[in-house]
Protein backbone atom coordinates (compact mmCIF):
# COMPACT_ATOMS: atom_id res chain seq x y z
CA UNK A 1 0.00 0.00 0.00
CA UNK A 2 2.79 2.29 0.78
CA UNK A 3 4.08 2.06 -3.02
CA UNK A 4 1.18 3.27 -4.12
CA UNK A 5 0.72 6.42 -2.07
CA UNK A 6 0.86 8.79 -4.61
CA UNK A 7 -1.53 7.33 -6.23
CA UNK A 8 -4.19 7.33 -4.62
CA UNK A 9 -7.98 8.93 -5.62
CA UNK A 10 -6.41 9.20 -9.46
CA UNK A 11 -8.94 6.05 -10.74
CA UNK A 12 -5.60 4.17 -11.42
CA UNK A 13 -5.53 -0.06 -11.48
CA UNK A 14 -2.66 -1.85 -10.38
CA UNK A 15 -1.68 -5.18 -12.16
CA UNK A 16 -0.27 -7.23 -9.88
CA UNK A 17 1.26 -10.86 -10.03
CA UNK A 18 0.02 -13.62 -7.67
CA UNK A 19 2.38 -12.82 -4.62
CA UNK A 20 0.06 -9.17 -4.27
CA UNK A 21 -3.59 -10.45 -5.08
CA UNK A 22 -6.44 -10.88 -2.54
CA UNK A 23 -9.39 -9.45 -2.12
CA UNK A 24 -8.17 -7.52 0.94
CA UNK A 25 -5.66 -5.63 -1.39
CA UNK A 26 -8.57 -5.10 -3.63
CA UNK A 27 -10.89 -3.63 -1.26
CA UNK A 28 -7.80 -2.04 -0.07
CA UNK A 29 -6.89 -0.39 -2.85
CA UNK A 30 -10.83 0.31 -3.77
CA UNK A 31 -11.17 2.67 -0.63
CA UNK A 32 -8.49 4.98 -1.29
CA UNK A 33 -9.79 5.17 -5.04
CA UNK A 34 -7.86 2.79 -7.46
CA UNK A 35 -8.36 -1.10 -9.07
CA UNK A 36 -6.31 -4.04 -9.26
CA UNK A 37 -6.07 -6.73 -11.63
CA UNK A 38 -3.99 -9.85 -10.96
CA UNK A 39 -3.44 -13.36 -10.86
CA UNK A 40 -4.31 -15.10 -7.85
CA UNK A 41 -2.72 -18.37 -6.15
CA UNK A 42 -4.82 -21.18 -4.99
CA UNK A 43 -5.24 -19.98 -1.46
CA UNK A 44 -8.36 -20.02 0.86
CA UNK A 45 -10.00 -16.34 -0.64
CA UNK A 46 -11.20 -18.87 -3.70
CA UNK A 47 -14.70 -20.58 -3.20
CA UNK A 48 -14.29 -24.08 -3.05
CA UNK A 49 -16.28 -24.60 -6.38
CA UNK A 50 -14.44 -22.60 -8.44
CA UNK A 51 -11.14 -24.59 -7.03
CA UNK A 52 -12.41 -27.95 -7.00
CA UNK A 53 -14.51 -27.39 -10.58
CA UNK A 54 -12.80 -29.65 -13.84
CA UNK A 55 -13.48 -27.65 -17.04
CA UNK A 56 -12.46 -28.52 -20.20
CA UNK A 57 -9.19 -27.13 -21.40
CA UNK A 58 -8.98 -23.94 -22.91
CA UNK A 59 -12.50 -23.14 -20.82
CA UNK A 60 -13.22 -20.55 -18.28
CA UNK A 61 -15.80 -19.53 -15.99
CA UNK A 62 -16.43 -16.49 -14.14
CA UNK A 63 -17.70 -15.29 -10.41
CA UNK A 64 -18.87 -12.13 -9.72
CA UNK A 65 -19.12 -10.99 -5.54
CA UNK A 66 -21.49 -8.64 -5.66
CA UNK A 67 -20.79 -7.85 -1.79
CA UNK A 68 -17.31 -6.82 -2.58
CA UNK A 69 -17.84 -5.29 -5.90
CA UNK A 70 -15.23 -8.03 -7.56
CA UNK A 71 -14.59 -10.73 -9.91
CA UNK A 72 -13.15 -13.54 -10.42
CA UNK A 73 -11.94 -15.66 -13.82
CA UNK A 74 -10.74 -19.36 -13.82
CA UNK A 75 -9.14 -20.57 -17.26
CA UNK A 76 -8.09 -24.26 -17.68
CA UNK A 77 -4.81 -23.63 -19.13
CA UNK A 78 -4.59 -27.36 -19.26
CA UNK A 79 -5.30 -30.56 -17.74
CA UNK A 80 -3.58 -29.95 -14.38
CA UNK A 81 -3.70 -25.87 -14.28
CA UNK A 82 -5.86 -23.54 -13.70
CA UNK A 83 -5.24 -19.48 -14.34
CA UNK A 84 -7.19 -17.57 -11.63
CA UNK A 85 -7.71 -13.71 -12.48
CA UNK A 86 -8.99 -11.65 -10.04
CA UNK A 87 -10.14 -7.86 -10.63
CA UNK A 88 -12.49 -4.92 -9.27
CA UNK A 89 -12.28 -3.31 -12.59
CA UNK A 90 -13.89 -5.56 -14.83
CA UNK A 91 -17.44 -6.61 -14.07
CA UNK A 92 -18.67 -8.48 -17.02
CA UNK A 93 -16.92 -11.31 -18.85
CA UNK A 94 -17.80 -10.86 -22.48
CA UNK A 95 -15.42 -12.94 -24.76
CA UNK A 96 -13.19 -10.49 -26.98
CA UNK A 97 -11.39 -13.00 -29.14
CA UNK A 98 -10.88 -16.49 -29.60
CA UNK A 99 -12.26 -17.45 -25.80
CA UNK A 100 -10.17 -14.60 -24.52
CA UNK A 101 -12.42 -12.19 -21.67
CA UNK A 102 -11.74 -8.32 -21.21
CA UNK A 103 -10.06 -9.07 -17.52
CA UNK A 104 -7.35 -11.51 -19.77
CA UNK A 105 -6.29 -8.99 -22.25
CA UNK A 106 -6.38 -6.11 -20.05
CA UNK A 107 -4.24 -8.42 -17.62
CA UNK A 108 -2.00 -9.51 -20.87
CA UNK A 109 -1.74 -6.09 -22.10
CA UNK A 110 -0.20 -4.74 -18.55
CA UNK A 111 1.83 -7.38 -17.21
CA UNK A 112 4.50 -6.94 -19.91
CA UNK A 113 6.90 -4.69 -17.85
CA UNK A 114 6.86 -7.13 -14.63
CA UNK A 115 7.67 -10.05 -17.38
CA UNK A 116 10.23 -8.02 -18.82
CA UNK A 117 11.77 -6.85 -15.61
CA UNK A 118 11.52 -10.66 -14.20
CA UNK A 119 13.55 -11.76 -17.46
CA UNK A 120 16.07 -9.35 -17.10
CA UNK A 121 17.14 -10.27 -13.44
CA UNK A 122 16.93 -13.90 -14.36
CA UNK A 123 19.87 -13.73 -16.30
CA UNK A 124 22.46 -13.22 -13.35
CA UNK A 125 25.43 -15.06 -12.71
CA UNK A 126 24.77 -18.31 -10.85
CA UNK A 127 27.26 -18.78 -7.75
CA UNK A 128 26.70 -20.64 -4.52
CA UNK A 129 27.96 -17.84 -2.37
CA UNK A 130 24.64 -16.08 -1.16
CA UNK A 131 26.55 -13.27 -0.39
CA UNK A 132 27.38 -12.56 -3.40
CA UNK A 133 24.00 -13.45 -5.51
CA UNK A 134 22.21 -10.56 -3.32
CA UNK A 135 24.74 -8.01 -4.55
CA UNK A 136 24.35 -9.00 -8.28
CA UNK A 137 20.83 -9.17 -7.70
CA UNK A 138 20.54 -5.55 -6.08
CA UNK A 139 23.19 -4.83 -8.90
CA UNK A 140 20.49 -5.95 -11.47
CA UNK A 141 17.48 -4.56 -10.41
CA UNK A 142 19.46 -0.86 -10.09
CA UNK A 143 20.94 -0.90 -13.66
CA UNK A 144 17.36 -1.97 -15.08
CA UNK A 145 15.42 0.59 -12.88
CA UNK A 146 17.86 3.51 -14.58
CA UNK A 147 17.59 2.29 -17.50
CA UNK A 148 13.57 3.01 -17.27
């Protein structure tokens, strides 16, 4: 919450990655004026029927809370995962292109930095000496956040 300070009452959303998204966050984030629109883990904020359904592959269904104002997407990526979106943004699921909702391709079409960023930082040196893998990896993220 404290990165996003500055933000706040501007209508922004935040795209987060699995690590960040709960509802909490969302409601969170909702009450000081902003969105958010992430992946979410398996983890005990998803309904028991949504975790324990079996689609077929490339199928998704959607929940909408209306208590909470949010909703959540589960894809069947394929037969042994499932791609959980959650977002207080997008309220209606209507399929874009080929099986593809608005929460996926607004998700899709942000994420790209955080991918890019994650890439970059992957390709450290690999050493055993912990020491020394949290300087290159400080080292890393510095040189690619002047770069931007």
């Amino acid at each position: 919450m404290n990165l996003v300070d500055p933000f706040h009452r501007k209508g922004h959303t935040v795209t987060t990655d699995y690590f960040f998204t709960s509802p909490p966050h969302a409601l969170a984030l909702e009450s000081e004026g902003m969105y958010l629109c992430g992946t979410i883990g398996q983890n005990s904020y998803i309904p028991q029927q949504i975790s324990e359904m079996v689609l077929p592959i490339k199928d998704s269904v959607a929940v909408f809370s209306y208590e909470h104002n949010l909703s959540l997407q589960c894809q069947q990526v394929d037969r042994t995962k499932k791609v959980m979106l959650l977002s207080s943004l997008h309220h209606d699921p209507p399929e874009i292109e080929k099986k593809k909702t608005d929460i996926q391709m607004f998700y899709n079409s942000t994420k790209g930095c955080l991918d890019t960023f994650d890439q970059m930082c992957a390709t450290s040196l690999k050493t055993r000496r912990w020491p020394l893998c949290l300087f290159y990896g400080i080292l890393n993220i510095v040189v690619i956040l002047s770069q931007v």
